[in-house]
PDB file of N, CA and C in Angstrom:
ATOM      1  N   UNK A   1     -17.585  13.505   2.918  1.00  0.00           N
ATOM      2  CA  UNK A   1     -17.969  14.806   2.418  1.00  0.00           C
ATOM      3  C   UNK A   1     -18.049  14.797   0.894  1.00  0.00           C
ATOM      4  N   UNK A   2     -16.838  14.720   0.393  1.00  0.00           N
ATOM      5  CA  UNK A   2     -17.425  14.181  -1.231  1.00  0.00           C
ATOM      6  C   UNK A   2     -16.714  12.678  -1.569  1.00  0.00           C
ATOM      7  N   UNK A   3     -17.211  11.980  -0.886  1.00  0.00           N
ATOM      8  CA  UNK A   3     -18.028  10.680  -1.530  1.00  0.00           C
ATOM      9  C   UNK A   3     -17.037   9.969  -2.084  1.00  0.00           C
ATOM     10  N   UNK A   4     -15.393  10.009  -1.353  1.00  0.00           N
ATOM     11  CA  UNK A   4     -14.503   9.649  -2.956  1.00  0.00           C
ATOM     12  C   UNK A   4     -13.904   8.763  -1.749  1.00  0.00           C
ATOM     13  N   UNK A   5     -13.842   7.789  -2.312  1.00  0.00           N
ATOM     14  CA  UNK A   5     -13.511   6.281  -2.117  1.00  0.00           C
ATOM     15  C   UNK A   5     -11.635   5.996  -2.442  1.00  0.00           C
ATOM     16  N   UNK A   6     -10.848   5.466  -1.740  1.00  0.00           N
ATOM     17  CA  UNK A   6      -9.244   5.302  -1.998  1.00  0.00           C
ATOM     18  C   UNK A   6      -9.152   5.082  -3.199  1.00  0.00           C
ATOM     19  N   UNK A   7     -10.102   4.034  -4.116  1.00  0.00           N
ATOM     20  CA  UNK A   7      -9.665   3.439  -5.573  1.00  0.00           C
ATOM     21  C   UNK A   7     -10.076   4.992  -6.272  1.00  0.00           C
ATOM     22  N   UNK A   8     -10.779   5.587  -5.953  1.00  0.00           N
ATOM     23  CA  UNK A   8     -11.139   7.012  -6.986  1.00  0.00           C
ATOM     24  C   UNK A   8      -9.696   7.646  -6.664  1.00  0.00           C
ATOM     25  N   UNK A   9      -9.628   8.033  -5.864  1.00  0.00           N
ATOM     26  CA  UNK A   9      -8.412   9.048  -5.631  1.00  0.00           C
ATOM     27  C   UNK A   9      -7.051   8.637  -6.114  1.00  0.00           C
ATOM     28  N   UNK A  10      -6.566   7.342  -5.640  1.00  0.00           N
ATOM     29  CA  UNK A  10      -5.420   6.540  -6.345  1.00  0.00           C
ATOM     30  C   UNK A  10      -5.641   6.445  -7.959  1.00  0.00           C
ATOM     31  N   UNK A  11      -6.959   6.192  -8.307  1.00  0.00           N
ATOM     32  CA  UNK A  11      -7.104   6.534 -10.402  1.00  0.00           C
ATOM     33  C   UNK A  11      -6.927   7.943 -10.295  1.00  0.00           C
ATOM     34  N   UNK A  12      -7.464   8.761  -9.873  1.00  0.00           N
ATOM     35  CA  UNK A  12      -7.267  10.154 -10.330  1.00  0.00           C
ATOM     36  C   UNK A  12      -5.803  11.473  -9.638  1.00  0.00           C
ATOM     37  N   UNK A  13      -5.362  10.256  -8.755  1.00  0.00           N
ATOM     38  CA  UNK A  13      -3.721  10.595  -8.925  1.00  0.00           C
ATOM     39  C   UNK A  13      -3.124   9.995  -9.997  1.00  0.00           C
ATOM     40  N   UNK A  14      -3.149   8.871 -10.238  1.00  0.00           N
ATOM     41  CA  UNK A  14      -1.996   8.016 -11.230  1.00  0.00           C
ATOM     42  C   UNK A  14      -2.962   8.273 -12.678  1.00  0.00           C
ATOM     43  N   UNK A  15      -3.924   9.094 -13.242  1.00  0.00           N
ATOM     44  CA  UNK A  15      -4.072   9.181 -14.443  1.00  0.00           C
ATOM     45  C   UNK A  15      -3.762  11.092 -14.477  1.00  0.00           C
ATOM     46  N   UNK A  16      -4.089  11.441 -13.622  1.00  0.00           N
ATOM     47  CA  UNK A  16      -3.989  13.014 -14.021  1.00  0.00           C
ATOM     48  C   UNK A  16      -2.729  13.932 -13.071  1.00  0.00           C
ATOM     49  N   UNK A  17      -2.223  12.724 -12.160  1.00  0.00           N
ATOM     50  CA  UNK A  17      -0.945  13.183 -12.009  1.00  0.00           C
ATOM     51  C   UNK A  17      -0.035  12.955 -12.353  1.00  0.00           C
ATOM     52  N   UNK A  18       0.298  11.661 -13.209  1.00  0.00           N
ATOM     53  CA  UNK A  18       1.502  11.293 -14.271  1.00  0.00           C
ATOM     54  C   UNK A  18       1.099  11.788 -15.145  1.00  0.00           C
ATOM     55  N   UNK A  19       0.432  12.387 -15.709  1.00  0.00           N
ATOM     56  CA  UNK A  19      -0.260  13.083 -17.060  1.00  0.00           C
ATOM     57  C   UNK A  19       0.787  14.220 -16.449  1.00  0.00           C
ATOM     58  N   UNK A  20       0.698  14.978 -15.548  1.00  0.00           N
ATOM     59  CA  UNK A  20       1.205  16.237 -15.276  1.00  0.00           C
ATOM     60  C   UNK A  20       2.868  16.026 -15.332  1.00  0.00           C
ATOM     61  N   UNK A  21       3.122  14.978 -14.631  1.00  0.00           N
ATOM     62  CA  UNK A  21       4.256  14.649 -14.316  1.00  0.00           C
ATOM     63  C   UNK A  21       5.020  14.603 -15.829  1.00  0.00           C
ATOM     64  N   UNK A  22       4.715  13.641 -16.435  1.00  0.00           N
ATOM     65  CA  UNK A  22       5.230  13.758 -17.693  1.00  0.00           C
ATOM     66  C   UNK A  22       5.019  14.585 -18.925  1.00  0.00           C
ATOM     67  N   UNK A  23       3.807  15.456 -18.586  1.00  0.00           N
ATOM     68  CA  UNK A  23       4.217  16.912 -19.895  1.00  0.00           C
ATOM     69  C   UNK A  23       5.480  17.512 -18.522  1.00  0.00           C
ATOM     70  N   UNK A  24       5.606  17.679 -18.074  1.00  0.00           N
ATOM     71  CA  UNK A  24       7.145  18.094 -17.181  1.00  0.00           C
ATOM     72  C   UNK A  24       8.144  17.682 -17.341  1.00  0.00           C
ATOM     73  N   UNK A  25       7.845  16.502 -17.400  1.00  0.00           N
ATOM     74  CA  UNK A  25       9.574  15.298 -17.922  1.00  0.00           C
ATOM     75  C   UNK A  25       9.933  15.885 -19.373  1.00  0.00           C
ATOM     76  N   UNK A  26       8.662  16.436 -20.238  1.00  0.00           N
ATOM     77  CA  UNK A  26       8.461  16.699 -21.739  1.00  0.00           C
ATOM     78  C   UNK A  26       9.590  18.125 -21.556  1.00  0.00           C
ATOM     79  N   UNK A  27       8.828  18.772 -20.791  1.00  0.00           N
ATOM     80  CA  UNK A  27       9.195  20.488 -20.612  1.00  0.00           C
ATOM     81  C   UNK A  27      10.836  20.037 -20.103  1.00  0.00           C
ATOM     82  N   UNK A  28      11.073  19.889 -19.180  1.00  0.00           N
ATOM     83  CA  UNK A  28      12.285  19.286 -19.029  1.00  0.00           C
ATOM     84  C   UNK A  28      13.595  19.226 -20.348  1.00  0.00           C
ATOM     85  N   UNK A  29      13.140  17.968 -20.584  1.00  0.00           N
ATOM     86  CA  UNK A  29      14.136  17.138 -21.563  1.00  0.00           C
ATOM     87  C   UNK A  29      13.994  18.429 -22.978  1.00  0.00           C
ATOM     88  N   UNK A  30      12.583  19.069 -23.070  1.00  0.00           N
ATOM     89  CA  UNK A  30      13.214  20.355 -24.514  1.00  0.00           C
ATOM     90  C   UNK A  30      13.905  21.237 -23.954  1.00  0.00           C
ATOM     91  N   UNK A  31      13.749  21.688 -22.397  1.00  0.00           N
ATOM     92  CA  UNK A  31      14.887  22.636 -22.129  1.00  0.00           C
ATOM     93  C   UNK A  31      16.607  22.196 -22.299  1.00  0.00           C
ATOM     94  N   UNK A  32      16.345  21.246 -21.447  1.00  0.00           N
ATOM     95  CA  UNK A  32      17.787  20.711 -21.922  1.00  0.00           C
ATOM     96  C   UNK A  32      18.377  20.688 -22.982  1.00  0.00           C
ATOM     97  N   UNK A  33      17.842  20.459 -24.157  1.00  0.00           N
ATOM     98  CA  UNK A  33      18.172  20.290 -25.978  1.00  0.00           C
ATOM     99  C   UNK A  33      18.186  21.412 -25.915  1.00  0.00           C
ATOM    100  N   UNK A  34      17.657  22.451 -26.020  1.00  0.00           N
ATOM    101  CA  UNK A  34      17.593  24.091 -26.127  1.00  0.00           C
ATOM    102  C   UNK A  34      18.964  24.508 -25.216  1.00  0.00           C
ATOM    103  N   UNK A  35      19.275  24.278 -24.242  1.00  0.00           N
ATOM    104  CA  UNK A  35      20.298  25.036 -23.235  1.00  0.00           C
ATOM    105  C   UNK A  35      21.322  24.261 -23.595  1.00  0.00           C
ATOM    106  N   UNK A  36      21.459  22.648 -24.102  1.00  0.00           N
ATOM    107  CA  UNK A  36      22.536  22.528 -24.397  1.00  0.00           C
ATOM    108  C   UNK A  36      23.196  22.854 -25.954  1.00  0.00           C
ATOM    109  N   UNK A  37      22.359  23.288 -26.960  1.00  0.00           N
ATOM    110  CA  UNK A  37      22.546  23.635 -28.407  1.00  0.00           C
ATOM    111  C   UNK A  37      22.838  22.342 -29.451  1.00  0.00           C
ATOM    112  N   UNK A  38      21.643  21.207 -28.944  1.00  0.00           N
ATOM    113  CA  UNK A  38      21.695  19.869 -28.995  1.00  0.00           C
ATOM    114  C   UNK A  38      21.861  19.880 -30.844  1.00  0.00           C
ATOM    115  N   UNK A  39      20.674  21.096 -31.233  1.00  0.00           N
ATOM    116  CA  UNK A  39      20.342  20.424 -32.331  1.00  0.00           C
ATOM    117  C   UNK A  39      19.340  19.938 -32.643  1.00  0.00           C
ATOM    118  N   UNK A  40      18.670  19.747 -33.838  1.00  0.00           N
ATOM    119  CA  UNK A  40      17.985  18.839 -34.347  1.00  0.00           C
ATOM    120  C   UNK A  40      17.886  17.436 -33.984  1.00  0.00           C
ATOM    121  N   UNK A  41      18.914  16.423 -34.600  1.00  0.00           N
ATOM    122  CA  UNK A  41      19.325  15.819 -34.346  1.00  0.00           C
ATOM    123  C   UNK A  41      19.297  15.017 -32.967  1.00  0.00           C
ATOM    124  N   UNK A  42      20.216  15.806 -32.499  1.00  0.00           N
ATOM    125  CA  UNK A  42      20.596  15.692 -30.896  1.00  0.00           C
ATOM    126  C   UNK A  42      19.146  15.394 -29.739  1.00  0.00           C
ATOM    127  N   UNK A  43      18.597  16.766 -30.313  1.00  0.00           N
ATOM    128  CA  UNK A  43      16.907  16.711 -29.449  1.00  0.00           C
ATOM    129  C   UNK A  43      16.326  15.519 -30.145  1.00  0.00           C
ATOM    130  N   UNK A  44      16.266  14.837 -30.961  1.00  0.00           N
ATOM    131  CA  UNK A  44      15.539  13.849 -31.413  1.00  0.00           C
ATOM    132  C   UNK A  44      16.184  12.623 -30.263  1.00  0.00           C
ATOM    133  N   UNK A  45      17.532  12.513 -30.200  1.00  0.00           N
ATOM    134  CA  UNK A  45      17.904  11.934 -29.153  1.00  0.00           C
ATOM    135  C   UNK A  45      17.396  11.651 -28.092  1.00  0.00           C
ATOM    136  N   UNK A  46      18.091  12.791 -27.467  1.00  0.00           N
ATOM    137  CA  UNK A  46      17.215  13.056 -25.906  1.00  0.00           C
ATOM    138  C   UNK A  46      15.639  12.987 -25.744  1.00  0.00           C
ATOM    139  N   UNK A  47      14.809  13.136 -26.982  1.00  0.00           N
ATOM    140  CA  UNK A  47      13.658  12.913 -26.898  1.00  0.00           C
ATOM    141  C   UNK A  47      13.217  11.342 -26.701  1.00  0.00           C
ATOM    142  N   UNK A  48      13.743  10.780 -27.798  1.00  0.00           N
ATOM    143  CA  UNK A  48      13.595   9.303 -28.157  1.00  0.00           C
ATOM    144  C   UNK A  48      14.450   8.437 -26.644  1.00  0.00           C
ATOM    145  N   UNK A  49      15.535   8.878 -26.001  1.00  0.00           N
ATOM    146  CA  UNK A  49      15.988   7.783 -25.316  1.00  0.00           C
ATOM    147  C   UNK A  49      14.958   8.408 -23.547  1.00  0.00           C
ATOM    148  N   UNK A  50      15.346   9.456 -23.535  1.00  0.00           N
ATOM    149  CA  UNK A  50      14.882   9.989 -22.187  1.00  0.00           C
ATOM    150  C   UNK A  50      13.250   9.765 -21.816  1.00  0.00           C
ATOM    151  N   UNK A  51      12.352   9.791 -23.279  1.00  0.00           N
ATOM    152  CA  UNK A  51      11.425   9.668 -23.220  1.00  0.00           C
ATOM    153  C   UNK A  51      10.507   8.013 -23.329  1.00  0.00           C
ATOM    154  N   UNK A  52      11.193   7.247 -23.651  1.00  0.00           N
ATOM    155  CA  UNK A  52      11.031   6.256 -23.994  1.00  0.00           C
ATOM    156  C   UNK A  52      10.203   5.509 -22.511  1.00  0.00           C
ATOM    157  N   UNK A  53      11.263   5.450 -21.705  1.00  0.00           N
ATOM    158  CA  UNK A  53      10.185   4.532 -20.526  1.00  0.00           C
ATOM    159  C   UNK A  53       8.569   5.156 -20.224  1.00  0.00           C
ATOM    160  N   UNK A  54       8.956   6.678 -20.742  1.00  0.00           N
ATOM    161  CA  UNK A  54       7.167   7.358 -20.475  1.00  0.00           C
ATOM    162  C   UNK A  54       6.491   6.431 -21.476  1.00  0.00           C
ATOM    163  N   UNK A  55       6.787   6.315 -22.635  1.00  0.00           N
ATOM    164  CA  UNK A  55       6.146   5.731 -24.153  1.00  0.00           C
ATOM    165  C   UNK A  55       5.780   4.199 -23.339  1.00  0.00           C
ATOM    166  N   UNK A  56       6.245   3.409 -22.790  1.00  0.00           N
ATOM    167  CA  UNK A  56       5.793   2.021 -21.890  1.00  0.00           C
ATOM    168  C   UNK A  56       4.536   2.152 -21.029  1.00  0.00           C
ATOM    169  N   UNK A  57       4.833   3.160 -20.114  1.00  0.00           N
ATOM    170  CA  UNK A  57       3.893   3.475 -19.124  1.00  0.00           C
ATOM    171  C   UNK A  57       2.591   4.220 -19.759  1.00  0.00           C
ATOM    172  N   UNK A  58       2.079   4.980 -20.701  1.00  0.00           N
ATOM    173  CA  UNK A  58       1.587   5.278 -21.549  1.00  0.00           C
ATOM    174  C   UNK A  58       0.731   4.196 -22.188  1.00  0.00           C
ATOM    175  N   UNK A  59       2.040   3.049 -23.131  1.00  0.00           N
ATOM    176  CA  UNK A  59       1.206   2.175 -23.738  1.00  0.00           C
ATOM    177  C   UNK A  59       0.944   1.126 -22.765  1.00  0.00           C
ATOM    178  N   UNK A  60       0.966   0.827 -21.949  1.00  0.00           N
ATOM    179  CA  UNK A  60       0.333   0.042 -20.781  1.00  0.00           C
ATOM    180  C   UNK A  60      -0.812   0.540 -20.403  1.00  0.00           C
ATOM    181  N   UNK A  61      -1.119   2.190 -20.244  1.00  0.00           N
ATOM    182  CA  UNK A  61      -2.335   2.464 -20.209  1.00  0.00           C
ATOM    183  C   UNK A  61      -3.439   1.707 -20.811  1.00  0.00           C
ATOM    184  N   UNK A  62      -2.668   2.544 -22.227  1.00  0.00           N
ATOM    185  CA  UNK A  62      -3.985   2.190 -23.668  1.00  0.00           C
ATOM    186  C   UNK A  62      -4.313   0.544 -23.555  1.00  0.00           C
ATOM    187  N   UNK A  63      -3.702  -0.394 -23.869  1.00  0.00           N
ATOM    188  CA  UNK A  63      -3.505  -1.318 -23.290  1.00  0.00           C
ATOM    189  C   UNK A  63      -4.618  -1.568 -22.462  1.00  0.00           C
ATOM    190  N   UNK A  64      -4.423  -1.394 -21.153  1.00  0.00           N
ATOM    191  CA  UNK A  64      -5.303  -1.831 -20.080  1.00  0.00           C
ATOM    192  C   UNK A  64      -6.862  -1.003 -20.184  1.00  0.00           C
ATOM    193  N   UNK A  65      -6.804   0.416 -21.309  1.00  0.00           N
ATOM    194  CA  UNK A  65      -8.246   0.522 -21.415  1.00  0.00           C
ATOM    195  C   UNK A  65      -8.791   0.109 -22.589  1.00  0.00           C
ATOM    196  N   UNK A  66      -7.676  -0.869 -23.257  1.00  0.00           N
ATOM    197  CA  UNK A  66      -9.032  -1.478 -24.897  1.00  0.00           C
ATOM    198  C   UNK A  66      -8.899  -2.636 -24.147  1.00  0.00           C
ATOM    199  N   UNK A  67      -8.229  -3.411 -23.490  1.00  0.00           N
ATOM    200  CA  UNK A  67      -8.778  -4.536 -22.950  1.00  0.00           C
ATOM    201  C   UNK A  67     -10.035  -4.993 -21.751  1.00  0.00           C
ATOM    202  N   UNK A  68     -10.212  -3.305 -21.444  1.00  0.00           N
ATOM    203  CA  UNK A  68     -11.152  -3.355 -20.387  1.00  0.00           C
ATOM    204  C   UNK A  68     -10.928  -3.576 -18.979  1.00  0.00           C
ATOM    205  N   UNK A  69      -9.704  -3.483 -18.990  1.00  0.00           N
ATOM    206  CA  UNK A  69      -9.244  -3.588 -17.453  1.00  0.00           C
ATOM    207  C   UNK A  69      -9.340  -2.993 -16.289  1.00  0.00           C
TER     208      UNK A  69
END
């Protein structure tokens, strides 16, 4: 019916549903800094450690689209 093949659907889950997934992990981890009265500081923390494995998966993207993969 519309024409969409497993490899389309599996790219357009794993690019625009970890896209979603992780502005959520984002929304997440600032509530937490906010509800716990982290701070400046503190939220730079929780940003930098919690966020970090997203920053991999991310640059593995970019990665795999300047190499043409």
């Amino acid at each position: 019916m519309f024409n969409l093949s497993e490899e389309k659907v599996a790219e357009f889950g794993m690019t625009w549903g970890l896209t979603a997934m992780i502005g959520f992990m984002l929304f997440i981890i600032w509530d937490l800094a906010k509800k716990s009265n982290a701070g400046k500081f503190g939220a730079f923390v929780l940003f930098f450690v919690l966020a970090f494995g997203m920053l991999g998966f991310i640059a593995k993207s970019v990665i795999k689209w300047l190499m043409g993969i």
